[in-house]
Protein backbone atom coordinates (compact mmCIF):
# COMPACT_ATOMS: atom_id res chain seq x y z
CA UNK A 1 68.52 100.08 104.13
CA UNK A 2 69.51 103.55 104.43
CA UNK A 3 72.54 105.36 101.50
CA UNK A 4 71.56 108.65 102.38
CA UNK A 5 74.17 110.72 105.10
CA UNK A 6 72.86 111.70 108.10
CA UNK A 7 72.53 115.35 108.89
CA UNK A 8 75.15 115.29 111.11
CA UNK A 9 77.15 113.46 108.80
CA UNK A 10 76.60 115.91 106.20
CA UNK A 11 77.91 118.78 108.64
CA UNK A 12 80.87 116.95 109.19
CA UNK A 13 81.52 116.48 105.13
CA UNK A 14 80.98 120.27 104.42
CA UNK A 15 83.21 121.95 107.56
CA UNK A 16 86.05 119.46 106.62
CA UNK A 17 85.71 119.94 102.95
CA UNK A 18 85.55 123.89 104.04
CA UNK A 19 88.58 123.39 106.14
CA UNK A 20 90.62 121.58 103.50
CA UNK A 21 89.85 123.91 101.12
CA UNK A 22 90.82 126.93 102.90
CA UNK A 23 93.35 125.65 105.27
CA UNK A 24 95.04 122.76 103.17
CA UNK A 25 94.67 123.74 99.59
CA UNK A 26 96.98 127.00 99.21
CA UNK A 27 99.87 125.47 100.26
CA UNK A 28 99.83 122.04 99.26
CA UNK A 29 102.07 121.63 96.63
CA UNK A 30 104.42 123.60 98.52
CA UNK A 31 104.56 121.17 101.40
CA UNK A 32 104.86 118.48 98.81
CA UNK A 33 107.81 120.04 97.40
CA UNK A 34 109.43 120.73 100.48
CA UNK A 35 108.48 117.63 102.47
CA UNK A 36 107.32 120.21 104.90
CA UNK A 37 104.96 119.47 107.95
CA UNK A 38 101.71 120.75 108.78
CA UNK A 39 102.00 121.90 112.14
CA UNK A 40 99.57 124.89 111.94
CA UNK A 41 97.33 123.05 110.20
CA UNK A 42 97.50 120.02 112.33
CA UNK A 43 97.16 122.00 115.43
CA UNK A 44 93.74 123.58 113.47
CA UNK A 45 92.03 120.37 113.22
CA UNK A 46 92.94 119.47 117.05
CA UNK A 47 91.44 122.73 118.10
CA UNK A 48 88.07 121.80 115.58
CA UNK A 49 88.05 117.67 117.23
CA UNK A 50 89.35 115.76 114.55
CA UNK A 51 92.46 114.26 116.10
CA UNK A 52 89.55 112.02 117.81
CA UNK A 53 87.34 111.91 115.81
CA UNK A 54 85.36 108.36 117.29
CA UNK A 55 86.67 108.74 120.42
CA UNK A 56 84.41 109.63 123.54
CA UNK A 57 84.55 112.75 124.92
CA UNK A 58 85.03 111.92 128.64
CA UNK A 59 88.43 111.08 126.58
CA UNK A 60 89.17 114.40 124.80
CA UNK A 61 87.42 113.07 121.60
CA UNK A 62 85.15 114.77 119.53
CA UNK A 63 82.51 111.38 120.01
CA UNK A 64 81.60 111.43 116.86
CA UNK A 65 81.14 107.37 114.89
CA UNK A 66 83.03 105.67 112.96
CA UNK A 67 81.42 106.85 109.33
CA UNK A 68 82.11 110.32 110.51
CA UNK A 69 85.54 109.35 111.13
CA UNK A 70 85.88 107.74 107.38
CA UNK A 71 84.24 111.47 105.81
CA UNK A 72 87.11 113.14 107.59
CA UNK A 73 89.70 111.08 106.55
CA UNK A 74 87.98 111.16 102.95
CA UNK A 75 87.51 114.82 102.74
CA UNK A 76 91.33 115.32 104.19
CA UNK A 77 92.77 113.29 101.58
CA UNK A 78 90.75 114.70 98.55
CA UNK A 79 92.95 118.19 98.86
CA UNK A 80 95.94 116.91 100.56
CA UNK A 81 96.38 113.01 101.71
CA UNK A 82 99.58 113.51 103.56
CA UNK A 83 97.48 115.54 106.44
CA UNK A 84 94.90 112.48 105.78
CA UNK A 85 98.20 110.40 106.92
CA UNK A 86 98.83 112.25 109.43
CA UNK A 87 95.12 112.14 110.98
CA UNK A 88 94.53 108.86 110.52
CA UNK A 89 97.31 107.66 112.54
CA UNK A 90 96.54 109.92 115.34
CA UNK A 91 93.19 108.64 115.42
CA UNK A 92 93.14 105.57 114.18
CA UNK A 93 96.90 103.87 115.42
CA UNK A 94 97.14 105.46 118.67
CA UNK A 95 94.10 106.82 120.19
CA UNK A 96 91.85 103.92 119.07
CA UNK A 97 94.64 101.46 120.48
CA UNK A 98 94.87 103.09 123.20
CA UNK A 99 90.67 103.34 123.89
CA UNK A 100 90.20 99.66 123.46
CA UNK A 101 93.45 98.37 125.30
CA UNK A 102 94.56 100.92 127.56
CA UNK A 103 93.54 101.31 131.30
CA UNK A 104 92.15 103.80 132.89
CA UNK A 105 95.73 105.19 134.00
CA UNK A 106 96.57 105.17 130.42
CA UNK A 107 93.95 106.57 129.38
CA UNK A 108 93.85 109.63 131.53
CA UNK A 109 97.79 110.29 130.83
CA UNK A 110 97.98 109.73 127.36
CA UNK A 111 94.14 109.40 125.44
CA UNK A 112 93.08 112.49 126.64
CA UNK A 113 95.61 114.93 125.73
CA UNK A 114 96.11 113.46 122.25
CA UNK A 115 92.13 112.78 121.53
CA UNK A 116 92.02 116.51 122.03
CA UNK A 117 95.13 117.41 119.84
CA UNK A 118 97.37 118.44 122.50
CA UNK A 119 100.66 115.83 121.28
CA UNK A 120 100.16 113.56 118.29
CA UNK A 121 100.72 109.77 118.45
CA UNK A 122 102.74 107.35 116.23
CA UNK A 123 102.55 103.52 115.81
CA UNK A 124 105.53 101.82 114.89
CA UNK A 125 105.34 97.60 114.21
CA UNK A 126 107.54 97.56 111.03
CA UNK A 127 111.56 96.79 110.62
CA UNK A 128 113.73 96.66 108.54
CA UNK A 129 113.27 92.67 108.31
CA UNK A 130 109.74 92.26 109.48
CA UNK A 131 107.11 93.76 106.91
CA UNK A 132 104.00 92.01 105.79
CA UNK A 133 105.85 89.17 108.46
CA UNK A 134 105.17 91.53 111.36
CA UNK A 135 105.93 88.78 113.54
CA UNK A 136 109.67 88.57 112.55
CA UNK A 137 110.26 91.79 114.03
CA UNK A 138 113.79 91.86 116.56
CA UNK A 139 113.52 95.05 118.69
CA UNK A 140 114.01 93.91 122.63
CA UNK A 141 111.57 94.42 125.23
CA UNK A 142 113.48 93.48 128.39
CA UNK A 143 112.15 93.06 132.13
CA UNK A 144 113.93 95.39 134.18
CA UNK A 145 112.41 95.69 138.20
CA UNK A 146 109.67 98.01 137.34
CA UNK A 147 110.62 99.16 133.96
CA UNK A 148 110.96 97.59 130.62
CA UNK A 149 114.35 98.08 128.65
CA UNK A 150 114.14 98.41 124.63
CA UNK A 151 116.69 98.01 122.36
CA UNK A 152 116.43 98.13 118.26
CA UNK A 153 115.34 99.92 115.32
CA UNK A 154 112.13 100.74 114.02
CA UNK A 155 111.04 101.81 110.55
CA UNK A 156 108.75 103.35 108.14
CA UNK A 157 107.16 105.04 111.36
CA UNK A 158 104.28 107.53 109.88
CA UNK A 159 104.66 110.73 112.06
CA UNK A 160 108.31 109.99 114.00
CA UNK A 161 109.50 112.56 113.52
CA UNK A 162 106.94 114.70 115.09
CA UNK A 163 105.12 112.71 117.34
CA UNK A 164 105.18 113.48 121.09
CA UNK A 165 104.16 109.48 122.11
CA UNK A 166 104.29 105.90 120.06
CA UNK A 167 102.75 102.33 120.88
CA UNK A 168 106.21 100.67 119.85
CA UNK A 169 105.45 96.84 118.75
CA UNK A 170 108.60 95.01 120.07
CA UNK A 171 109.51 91.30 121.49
CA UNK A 172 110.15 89.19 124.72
CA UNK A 173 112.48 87.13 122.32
CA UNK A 174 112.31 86.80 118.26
CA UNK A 175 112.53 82.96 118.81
CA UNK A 176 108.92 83.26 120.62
CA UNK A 177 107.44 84.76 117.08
CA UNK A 178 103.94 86.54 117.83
CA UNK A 179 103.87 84.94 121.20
CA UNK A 180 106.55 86.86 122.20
CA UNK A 181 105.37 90.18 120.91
CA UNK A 182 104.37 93.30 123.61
CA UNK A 183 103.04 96.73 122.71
CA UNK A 184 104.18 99.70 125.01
CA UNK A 185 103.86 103.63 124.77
CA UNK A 186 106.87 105.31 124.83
CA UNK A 187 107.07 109.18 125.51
CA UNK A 188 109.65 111.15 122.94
CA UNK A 189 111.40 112.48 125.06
CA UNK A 190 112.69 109.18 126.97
CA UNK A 191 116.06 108.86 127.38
CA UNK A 192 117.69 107.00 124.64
CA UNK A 193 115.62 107.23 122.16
CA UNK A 194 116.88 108.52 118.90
CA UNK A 195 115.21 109.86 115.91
CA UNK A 196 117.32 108.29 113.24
CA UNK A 197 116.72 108.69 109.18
CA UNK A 198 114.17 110.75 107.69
CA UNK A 199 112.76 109.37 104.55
CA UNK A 200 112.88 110.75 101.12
CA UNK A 201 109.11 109.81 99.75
CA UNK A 202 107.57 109.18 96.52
CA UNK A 203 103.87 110.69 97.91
CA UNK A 204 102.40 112.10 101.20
CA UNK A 205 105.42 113.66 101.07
CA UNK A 206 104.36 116.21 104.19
CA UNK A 207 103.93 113.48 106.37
CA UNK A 208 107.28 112.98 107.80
CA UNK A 209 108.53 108.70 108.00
CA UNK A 210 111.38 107.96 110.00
CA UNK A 211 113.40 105.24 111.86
CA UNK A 212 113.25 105.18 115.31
CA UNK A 213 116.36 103.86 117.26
CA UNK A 214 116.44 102.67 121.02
CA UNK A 215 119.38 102.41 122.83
CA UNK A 216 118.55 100.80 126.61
CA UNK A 217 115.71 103.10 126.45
CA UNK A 218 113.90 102.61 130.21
CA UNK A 219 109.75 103.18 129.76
CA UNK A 220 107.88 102.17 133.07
CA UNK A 221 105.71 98.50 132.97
CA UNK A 222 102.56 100.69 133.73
CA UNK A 223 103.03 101.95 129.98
CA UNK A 224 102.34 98.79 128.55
CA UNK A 225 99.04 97.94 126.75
CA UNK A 226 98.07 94.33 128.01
CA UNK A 227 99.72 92.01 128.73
CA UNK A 228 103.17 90.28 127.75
CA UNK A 229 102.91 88.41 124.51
CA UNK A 230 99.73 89.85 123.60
CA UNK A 231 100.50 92.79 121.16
CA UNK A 232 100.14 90.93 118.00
CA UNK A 233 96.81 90.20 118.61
CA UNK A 234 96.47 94.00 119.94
CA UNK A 235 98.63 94.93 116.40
CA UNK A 236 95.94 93.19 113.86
CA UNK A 237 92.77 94.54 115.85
CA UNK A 238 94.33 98.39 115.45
CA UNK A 239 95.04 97.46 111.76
CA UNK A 240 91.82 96.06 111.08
CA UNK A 241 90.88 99.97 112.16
CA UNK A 242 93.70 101.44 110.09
CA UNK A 243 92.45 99.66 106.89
CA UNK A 244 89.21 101.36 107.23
CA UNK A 245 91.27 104.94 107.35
CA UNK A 246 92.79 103.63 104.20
CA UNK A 247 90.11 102.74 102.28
CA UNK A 248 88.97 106.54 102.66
CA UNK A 249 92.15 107.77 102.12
CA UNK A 250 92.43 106.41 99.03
CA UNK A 251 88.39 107.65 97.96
CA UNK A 252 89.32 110.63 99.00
CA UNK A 253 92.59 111.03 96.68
CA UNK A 254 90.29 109.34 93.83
CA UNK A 255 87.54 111.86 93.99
CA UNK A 256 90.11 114.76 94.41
CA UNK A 257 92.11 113.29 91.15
CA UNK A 258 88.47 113.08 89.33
CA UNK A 259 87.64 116.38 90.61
CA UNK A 260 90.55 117.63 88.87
CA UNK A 261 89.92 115.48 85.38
CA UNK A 262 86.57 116.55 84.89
CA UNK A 263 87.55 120.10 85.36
CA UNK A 264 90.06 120.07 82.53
CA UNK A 265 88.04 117.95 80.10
CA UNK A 266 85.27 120.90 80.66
CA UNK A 267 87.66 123.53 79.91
CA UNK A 268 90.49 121.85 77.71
CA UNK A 269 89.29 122.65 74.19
CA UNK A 270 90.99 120.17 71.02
CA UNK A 271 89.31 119.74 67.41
CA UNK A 272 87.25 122.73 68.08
CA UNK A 273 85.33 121.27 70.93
CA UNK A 274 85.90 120.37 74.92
CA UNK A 275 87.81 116.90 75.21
CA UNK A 276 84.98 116.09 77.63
CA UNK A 277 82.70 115.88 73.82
CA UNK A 278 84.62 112.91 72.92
CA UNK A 279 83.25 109.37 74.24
CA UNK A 280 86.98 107.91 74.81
CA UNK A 281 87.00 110.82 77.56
CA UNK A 282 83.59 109.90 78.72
CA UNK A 283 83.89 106.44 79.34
CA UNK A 284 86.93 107.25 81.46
CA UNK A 285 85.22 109.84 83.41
CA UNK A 286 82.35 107.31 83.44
CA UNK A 287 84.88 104.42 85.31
CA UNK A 288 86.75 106.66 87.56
CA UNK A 289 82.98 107.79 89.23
CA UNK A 290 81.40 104.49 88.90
CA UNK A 291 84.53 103.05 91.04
CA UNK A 292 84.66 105.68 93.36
CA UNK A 293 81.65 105.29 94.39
CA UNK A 294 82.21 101.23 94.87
CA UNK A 295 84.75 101.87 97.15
CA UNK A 296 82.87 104.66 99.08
CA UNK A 297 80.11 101.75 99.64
CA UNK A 298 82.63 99.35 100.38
CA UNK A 299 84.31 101.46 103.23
CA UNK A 300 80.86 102.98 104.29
CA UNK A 301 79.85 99.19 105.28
CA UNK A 302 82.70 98.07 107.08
CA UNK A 303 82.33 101.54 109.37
CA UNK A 304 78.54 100.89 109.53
CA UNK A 305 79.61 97.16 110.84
CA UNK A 306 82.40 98.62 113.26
CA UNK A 307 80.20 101.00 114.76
CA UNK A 308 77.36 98.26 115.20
CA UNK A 309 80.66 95.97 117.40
CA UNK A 310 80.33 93.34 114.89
CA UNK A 311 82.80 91.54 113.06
CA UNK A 312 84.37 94.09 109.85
CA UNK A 313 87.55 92.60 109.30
CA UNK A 314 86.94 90.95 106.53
CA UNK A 315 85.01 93.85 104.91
CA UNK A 316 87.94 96.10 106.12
CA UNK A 317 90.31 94.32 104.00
CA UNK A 318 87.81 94.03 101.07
CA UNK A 319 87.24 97.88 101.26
CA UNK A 320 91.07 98.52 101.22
CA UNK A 321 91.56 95.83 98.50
CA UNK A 322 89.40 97.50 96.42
CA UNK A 323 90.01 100.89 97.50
CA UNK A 324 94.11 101.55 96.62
CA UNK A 325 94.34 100.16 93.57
CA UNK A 326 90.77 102.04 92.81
CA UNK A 327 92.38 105.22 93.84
CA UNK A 328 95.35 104.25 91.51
CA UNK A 329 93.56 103.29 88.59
CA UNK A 330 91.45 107.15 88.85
CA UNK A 331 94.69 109.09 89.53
CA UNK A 332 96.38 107.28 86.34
CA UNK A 333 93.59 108.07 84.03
CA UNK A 334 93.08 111.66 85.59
CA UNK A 335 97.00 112.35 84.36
CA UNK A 336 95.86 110.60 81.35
CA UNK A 337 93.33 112.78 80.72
CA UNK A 338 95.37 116.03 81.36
CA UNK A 339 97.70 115.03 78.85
CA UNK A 340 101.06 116.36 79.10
CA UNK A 341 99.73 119.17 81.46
CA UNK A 342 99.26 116.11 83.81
CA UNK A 343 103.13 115.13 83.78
CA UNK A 344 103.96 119.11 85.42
CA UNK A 345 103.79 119.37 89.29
CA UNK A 346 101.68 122.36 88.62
CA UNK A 347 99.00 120.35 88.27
CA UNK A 348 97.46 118.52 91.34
CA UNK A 349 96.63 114.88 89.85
CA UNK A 350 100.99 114.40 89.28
CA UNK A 351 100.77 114.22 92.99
CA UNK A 352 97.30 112.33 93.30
CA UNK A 353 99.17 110.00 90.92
CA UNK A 354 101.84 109.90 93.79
CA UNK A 355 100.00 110.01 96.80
CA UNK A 356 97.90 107.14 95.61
CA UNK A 357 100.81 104.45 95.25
CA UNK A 358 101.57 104.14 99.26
CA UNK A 359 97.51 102.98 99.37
CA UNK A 360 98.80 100.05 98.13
CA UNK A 361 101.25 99.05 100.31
CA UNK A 362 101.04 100.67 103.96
CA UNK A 363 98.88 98.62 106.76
CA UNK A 364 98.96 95.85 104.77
CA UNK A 365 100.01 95.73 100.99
CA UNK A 366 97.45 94.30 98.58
CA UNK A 367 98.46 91.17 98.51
CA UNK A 368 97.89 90.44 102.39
CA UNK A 369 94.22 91.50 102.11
CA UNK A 370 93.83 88.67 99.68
CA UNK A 371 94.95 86.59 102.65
CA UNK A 372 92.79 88.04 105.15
CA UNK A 373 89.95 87.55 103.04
CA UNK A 374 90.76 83.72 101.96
CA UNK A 375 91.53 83.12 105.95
CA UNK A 376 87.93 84.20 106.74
CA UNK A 377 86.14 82.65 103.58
CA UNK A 378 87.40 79.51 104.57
CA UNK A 379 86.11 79.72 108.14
CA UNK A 380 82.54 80.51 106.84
């Protein structure tokens, strides 16, 4: 048993960490502030592979594997986790979807150009009424000679507002439950669809979340991925996927909130000494390092299990249900450790503290990966 990076691994970690720092960090509180998008920067890390990251290059991907992918997303998030957001459902929501269930056809249309950064993807399964009970969702997929017709409203889509294509989750009939459920890509600029409201957001507040609204919008039956009534089952596989992106999102916003603590115990001076002297601020220190690296181990396995084609959902959940509230826990104590100086938006870890929260909650909250896990344990 190997816990030592490859060299190639190790490249990867320092040009993203060199990229964030350089290209992310000066204007990152900025684009907090302003709930601004990164398109420059976005368009950077298309033009250095990381929009497909584990995808093959006879795709547009960089090729790379799947702990490579987990350093980006890690590295991404530690300076600014709404890019993170952004990358990891490029990579992970819509080009890995559309690898493992798309044709050829599909493939060659849409993979390619977005693997390589040329458009940016979107994934959209949640409504208004249908959250952790994705199978409750209402949006209409109807038959239509050689095109399907859609008619609802999405929400909470990651990217909407941006995004030049989506795999929309929507259904044959709600009655039918996740038997009626079909995933198709839609294009953004198909007629009838609507980019409705724009969501005002605690963290990752650079990564723009919107509804999406169809109105008898016509996409083409060759754009669908399957077959009818399989895009639940095509749904949970991509999310199994997305909770490994997760898992190092939320590392990476831990180590960048400890980063940040340990700093300002070295340099914060009280009672004549630096805070990091006193043991109350050591034993935090010591927790916050001690769990990131848990979670790192966690997440590091369930890649290492994905890449090998073997079963990881289980340990995808258990890296994610360790890994947010984790994150969580380190960002708290990191504001806790700045004092009042950690209460100011001039310092980084009030919006680690932020950014950490949605870890919880997005591709499956907390309390579903409990679920996941029990389901499996009991199959053992």
């Amino acid at each position: 048993m190997d816990f030592e990076l490859s060299e190639e691994h190790r490249l990867v970690r320092q040009t993203v960490r060199e990229f964030a720092e350089k290209e992310l960090a000066p204007g990152v509180q900025e684009r907090d502030e302003k709930q601004e998008f990164p398109y420059e920067q976005i368009k950077k890390l298309g033009e250095l592979g990381f929009m497909g990251v584990a995808i093959p290059e006879k795709y547009g991907g960089a090729g790379l594997d799947s702990i490579a992918y987990a350093i980006v997303i890690e590295e991404l998030s530690r300076v600014e986790a709404a890019v993170g957001t952004i990358v990891s459902v490029n990579n992970t929501l819509f080009c890995e979807g559309l690898y493992k269930f798309g044709t050829e056809e599909q493939k060659q249309k849409y993979l390619v150009p977005l693997a390589s950064g040329k458009g940016l993807g979107a994934y959209s399964l949640s409504e208004a009424g249908s959250g952790s009970d994705a199978a409750a969702l209402k949006t209409l997929i109807t038959p239509d000679g050689d095109h399907y017709v859609l008619n609802g409203t999405k929400m909470w889509v990651s990217s909407g507002g941006n995004a030049t294509h989506y795999i929309i989750f929507v259904t044959l009939n709600p009655e039918l439950r996740h038997k009626g459920i079909c995933a198709i890509i839609v294009e953004r600029e198909t007629e009838g669809l609507k980019i409705g409201k724009k969501e005002n957001k605690l963290g990752i507040r650079s990564s723009d979340t919107v509804e999406l609204i169809f109105d008898n919008v016509r996409v083409p039956k060759a754009n669908l991925l399957g077959g009818e009534g399989e895009g639940f089952k095509i749904a949970m596989n991509i999310l199994d996927d997305g909770r490994v992106s997760i898992s190092a999102q939320s590392i990476g916003i831990a180590q960048g909130a400890f980063e940040a603590a340990l700093k300002y115990a070295k340099e914060r001076v009280q009672f004549g000494k630096p805070i990091i002297e006193y043991q109350a601020i050591q034993n935090k220190l010591a927790d916050m390092a001690t769990e990131i690296d848990a979670g790192r181990l966690l997440t590091y396995r369930a890649a290492y299990l994905r890449e090998q084609k073997k079963s990881y959902s289980k340990e995808a959940s258990m890296a994610k249900l360790f890994c947010a509230p984790m994150a969580n826990r380190v960002a708290n104590q990191a504001v806790q450790i700045h004092g009042g100086y950690g209460y100011l938006k001039d310092f980084s870890v009030e919006r680690f503290m932020r950014d950490a929260k949605i870890t919880e909650i997005y591709e499956g909250t907390t309390e579903i990966q409990r679920i996941v896990i029990a389901k499996h344990l009991k199959n053992e």
